[in-house]
Protein backbone atom coordinates (compact mmCIF):
# COMPACT_ATOMS: atom_id res chain seq x y z
CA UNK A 1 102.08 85.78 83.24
CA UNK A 2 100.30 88.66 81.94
CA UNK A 3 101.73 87.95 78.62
CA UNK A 4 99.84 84.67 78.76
CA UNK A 5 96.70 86.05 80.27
CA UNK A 6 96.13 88.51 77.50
CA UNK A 7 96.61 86.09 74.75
CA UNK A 8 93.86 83.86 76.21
CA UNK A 9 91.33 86.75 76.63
CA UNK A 10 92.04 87.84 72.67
CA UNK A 11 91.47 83.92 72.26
CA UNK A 12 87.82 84.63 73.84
CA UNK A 13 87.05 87.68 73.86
CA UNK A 14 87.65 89.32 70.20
CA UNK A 15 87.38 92.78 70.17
CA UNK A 16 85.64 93.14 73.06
CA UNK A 17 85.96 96.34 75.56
CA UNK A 18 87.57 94.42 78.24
CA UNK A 19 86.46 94.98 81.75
CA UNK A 20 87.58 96.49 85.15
CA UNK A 21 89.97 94.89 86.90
CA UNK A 22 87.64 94.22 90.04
CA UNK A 23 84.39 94.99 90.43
CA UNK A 24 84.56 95.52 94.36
CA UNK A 25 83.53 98.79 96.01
CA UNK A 26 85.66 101.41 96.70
CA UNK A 27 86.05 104.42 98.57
CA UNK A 28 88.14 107.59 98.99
CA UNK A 29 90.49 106.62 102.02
CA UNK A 30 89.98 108.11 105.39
CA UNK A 31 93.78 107.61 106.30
CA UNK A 32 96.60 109.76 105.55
CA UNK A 33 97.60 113.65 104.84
CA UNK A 34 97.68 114.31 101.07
CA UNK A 35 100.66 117.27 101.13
CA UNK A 36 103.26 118.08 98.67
CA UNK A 37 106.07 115.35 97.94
CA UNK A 38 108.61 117.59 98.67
CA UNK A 39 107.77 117.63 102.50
CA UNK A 40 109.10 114.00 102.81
CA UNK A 41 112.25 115.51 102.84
CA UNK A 42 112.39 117.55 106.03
CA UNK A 43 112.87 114.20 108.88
CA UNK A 44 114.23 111.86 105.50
CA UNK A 45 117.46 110.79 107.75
CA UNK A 46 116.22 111.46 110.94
CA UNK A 47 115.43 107.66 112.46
CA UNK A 48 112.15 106.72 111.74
CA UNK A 49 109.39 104.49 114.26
CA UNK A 50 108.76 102.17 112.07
CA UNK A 51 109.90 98.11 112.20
CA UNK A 52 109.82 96.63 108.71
CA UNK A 53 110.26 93.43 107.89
CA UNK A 54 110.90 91.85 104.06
CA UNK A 55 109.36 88.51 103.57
CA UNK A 56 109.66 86.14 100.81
CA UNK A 57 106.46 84.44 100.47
CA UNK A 58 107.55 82.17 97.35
CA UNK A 59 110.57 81.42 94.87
CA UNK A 60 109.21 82.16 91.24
CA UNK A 61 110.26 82.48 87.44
CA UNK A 62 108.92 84.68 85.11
CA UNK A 63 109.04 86.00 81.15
CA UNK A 64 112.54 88.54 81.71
CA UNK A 65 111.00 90.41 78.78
CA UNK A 66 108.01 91.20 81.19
CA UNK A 67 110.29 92.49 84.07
CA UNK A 68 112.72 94.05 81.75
CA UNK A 69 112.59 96.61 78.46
CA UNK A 70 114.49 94.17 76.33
CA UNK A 71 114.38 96.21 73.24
CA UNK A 72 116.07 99.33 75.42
CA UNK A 73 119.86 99.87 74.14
CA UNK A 74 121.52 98.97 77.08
CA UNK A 75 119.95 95.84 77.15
CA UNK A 76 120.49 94.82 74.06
CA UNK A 77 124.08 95.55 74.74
CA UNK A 78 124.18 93.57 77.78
CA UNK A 79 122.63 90.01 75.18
CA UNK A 80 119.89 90.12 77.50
CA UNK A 81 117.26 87.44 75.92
CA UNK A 82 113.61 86.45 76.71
CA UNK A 83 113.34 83.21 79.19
CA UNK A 84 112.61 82.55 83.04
CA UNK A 85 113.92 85.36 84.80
CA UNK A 86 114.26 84.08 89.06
CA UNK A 87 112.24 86.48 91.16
CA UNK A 88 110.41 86.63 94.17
CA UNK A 89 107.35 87.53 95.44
CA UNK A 90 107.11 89.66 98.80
CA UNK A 91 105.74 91.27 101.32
CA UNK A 92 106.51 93.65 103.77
CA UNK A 93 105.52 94.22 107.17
CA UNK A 94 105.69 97.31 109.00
CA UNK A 95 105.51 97.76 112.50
CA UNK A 96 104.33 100.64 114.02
CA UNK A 97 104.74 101.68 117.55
CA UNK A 98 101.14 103.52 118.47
CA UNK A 99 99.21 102.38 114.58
CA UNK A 100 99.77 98.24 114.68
CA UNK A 101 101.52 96.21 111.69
CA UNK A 102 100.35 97.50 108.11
CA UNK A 103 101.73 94.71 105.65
CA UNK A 104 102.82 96.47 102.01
CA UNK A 105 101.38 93.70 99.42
CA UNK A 106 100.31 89.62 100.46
CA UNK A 107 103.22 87.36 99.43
CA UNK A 108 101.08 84.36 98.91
CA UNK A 109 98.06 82.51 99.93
CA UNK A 110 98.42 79.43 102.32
CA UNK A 111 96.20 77.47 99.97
CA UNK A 112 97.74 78.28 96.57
CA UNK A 113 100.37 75.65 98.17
CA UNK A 114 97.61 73.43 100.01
CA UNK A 115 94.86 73.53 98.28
CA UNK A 116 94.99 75.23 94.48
CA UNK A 117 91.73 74.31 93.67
CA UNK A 118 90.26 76.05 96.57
CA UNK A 119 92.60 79.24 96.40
CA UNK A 120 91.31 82.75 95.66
CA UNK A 121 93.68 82.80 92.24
CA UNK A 122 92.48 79.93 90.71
CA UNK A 123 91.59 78.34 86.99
CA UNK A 124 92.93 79.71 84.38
CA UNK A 125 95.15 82.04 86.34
CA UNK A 126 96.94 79.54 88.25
CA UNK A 127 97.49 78.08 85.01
CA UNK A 128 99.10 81.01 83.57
CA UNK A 129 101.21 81.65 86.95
CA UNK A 130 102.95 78.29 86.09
CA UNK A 131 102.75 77.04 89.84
CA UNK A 132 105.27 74.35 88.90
CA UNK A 133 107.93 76.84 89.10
CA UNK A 134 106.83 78.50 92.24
CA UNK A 135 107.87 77.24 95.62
CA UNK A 136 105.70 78.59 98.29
CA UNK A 137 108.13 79.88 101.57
CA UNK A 138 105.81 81.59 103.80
CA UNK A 139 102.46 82.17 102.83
CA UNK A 140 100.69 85.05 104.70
CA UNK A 141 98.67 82.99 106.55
CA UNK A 142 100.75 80.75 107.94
CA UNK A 143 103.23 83.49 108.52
CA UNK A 144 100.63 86.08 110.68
CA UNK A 145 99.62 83.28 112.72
CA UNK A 146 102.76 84.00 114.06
CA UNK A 147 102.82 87.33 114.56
CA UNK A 148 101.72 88.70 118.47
CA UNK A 149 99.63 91.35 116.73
CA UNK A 150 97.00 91.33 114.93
CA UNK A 151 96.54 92.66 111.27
CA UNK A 152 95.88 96.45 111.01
CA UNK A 153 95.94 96.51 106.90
CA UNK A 154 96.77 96.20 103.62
CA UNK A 155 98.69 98.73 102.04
CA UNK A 156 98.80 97.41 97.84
CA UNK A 157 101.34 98.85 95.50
CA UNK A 158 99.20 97.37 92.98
CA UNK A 159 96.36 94.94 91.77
CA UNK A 160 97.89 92.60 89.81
CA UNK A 161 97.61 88.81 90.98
CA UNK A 162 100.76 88.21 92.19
CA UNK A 163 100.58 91.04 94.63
CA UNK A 164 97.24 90.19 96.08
CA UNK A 165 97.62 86.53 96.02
CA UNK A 166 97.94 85.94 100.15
CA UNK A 167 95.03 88.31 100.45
CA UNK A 168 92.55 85.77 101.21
CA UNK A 169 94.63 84.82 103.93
CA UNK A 170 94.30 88.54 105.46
CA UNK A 171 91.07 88.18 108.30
CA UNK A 172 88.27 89.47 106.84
CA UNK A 173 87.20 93.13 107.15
CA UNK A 174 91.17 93.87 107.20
CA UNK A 175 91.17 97.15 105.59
CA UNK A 176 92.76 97.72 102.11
CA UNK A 177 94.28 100.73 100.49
CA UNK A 178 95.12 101.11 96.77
CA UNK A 179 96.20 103.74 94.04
CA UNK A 180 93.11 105.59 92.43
CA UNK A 181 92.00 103.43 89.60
CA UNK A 182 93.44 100.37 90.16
CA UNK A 183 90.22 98.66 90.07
CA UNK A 184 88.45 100.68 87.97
CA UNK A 185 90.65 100.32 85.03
CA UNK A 186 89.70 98.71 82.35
CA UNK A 187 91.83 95.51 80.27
CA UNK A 188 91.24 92.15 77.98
CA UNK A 189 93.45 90.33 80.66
CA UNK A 190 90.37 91.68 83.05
CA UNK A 191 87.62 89.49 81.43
CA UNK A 192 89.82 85.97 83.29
CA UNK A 193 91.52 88.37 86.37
CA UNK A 194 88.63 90.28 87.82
CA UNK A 195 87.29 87.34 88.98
CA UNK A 196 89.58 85.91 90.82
CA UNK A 197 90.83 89.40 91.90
CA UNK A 198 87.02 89.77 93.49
CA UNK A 199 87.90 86.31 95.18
CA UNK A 200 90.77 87.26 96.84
CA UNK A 201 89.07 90.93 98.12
CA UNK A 202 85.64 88.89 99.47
CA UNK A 203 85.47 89.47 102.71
CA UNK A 204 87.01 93.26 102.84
CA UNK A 205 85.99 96.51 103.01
CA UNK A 206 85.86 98.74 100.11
CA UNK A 207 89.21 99.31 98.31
CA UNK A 208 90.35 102.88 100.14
CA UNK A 209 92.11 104.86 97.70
CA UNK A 210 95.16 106.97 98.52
CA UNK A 211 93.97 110.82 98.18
CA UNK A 212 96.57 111.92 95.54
CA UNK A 213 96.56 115.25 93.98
CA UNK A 214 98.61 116.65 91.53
CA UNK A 215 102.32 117.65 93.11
CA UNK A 216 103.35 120.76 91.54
CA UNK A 217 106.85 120.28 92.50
CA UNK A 218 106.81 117.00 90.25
CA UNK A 219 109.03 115.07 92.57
CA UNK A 220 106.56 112.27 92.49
CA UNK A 221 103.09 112.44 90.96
CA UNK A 222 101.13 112.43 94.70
CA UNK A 223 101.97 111.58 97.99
CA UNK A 224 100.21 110.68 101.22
CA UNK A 225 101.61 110.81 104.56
CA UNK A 226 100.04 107.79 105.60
CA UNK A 227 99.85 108.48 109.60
CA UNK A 228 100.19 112.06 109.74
CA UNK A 229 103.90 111.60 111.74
CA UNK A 230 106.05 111.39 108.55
CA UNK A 231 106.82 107.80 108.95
CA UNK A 232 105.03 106.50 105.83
CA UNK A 233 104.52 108.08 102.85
CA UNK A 234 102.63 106.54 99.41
CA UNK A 235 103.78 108.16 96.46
CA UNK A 236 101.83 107.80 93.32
CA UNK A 237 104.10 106.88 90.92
CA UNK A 238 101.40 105.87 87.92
CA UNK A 239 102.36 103.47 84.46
CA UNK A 240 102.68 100.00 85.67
CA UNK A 241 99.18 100.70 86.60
CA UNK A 242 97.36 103.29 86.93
CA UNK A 243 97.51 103.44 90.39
CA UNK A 244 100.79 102.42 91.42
CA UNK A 245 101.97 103.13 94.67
CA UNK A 246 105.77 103.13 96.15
CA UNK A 247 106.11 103.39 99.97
CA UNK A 248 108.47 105.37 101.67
CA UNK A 249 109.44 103.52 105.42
CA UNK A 250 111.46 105.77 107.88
CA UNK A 251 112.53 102.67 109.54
CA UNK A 252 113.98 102.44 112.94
CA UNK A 253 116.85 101.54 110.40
CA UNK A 254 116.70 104.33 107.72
CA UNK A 255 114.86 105.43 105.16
CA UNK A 256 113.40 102.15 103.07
CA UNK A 257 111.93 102.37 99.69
CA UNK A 258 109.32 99.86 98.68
CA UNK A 259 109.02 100.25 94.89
CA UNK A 260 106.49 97.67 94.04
CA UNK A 261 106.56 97.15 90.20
CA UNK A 262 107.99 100.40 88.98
CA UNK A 263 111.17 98.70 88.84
CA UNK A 264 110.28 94.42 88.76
CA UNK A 265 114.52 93.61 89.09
CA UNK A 266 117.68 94.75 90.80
CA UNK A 267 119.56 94.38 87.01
CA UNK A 268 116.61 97.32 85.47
CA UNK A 269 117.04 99.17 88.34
CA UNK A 270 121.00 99.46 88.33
CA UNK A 271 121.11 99.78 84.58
CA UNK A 272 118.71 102.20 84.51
CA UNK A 273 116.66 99.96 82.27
CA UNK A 274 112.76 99.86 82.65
CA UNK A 275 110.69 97.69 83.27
CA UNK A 276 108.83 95.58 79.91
CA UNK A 277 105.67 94.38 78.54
CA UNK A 278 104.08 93.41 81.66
CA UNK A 279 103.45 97.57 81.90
CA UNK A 280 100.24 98.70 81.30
CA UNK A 281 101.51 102.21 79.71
CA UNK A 282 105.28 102.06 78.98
CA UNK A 283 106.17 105.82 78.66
CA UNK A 284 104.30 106.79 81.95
CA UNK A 285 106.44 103.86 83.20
CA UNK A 286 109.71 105.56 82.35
CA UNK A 287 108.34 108.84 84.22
CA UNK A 288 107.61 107.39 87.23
CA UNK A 289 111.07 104.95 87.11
CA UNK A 290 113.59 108.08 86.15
CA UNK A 291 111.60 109.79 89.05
CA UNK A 292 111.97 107.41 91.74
CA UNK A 293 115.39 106.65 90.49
CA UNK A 294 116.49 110.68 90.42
CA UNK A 295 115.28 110.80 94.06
CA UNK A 296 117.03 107.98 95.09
CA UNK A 297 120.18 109.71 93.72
CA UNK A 298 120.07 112.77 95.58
CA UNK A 299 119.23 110.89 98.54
CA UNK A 300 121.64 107.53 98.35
CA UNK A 301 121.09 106.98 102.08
CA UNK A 302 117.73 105.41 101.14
CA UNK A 303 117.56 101.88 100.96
CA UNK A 304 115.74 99.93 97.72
CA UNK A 305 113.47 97.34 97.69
CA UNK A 306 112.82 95.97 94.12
CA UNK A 307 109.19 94.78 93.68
CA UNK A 308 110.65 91.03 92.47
CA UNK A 309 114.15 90.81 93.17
CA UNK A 310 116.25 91.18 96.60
């Protein structure tokens, strides 16, 4: 999709300076403990509070040279080709037993299904998301008006569409937390997505960004202990975007990582393989991938969640 989406803005725009990807306000986030990544480790296999639930909000296909480094050695010895790649779009929800339910991205909206010309992603976008090879499971709306709790908020891994695509569905004033820069930064594919993008945030507070600083350590680039009991941690883990945020879940069923787009497939992720050209900066990409993949190796009781893929 963003493939697409970038050759229609060079279609349009010619060499112009692109723009941010939303213009909506943000803020430094109130929530969480910035400490050093390294602390994560101390309760890591003790049983966590935390309920999470995986939902897939639609059946997709997407450009595998997108998802996947297809120029990378071993996938050129694997024949791996450009075409539709099947992949899914989630989201997670995570119970909490004193905070509420958080929900890690927004699957998709109830009206990208219903009503396309009315949804937040619409136009050209829609267009470019080839909707006639999505099929729409549980859209977020549908789905939380099923829930006995109400919406505490949004925890984003990222910007891009297809992660905030059920946010309209979210009740407004439903807090939202991002990666620093994520809306700030600046693209081509911006001058069609930041509208939209602004669509599906109307109604919200201002973006809260995670307070990252620098980890010394380097076991991640940042990390935020989002309720100050260990339970869930964001971890900047920058090059898809540059905000890009993994979550950590102790879950009441072991440790559960959430890796969002820093590894799109369960095939890149097993064959150490990173992900392609839908990466804004590849080699900050492999950093943050041979990072997350290095912890997940010392620590193989941690369950993976791949950002498209079960």
């Amino acid at each position: 999709m963003k493939s697409t989406l970038f050759a229609l803005c060079l279609s349009v725009a010619g060499f112009a300076t692109g723009c941010a990807t939303s213009s909506h306000a943000v803020q430094k986030s109130a929530l969480g403990v910035t400490r050093p990544a390294d602390a994560l480790l101390a309760e890591l296999n003790v049983p966590g509070p935390v309920e999470l639930e995986t939902v897939t909000s639609c059946d997709w296909a997407v450009d595998r040279g997108g998802l996947i480094n297809l120029d990378h050695p071993t996938a050129k010895a694997a024949h791996l080709e450009d075409g539709d790649e099947p992949i899914q779009v989630f989201f997670h929800a995570l119970r909490h037993p004193t905070r509420g339910m958080y929900i890690v991205d927004t699957g998709v909206e109830t009206a990208l299904r219903d009503a396309p010309d009315r949804a937040a992603l619409g136009g050209i976008v829609v267009s470019a998301m080839h909707m006639e090879k999505m099929t729409v499971l549980a859209p977020l709306g549908e789905w939380l008006a099923k829930q006995p709790q109400p919406l505490s908020g949004v925890f984003l891994t990222h910007l891009h569409p297809d992660h905030i695509s059920g946010m309209a569905d979210a009740p407004a004033g439903t807090p939202v937390f991002t990666g620093p820069g994520e809306a700030a930064s600046r693209a081509f594919v911006n001058l069609l997505v930041q509208g939209p993008t602004d669509r599906a945030l109307a109604g919200k507070p201002a973006l809260s960004e995670w307070n990252y600083t620098a980890d010394a350590k380097g076991l991640f680039d940042g990390a935020v202990d989002i309720f100050g009991d260990a339970s869930v941690w964001a971890l900047w883990v920058p090059g898809h975007t540059p905000g890009s945020t993994a979550y950590l879940v102790r879950s009441t069923k072991g440790p559960v990582l959430l890796l969002g787009d820093a590894s799109h497939t369960r095939w890149g992720w097993e064959h150490d393989v990173e992900p392609g050209s839908f990466t804004d900066d590849g080699p900050r990409s492999v950093e943050s991938f041979k990072k997350l993949r290095a912890f997940v190796a010392a620590h193989p009781e941690v369950e993976v969640r791949f950002g498209h893929q079960h």
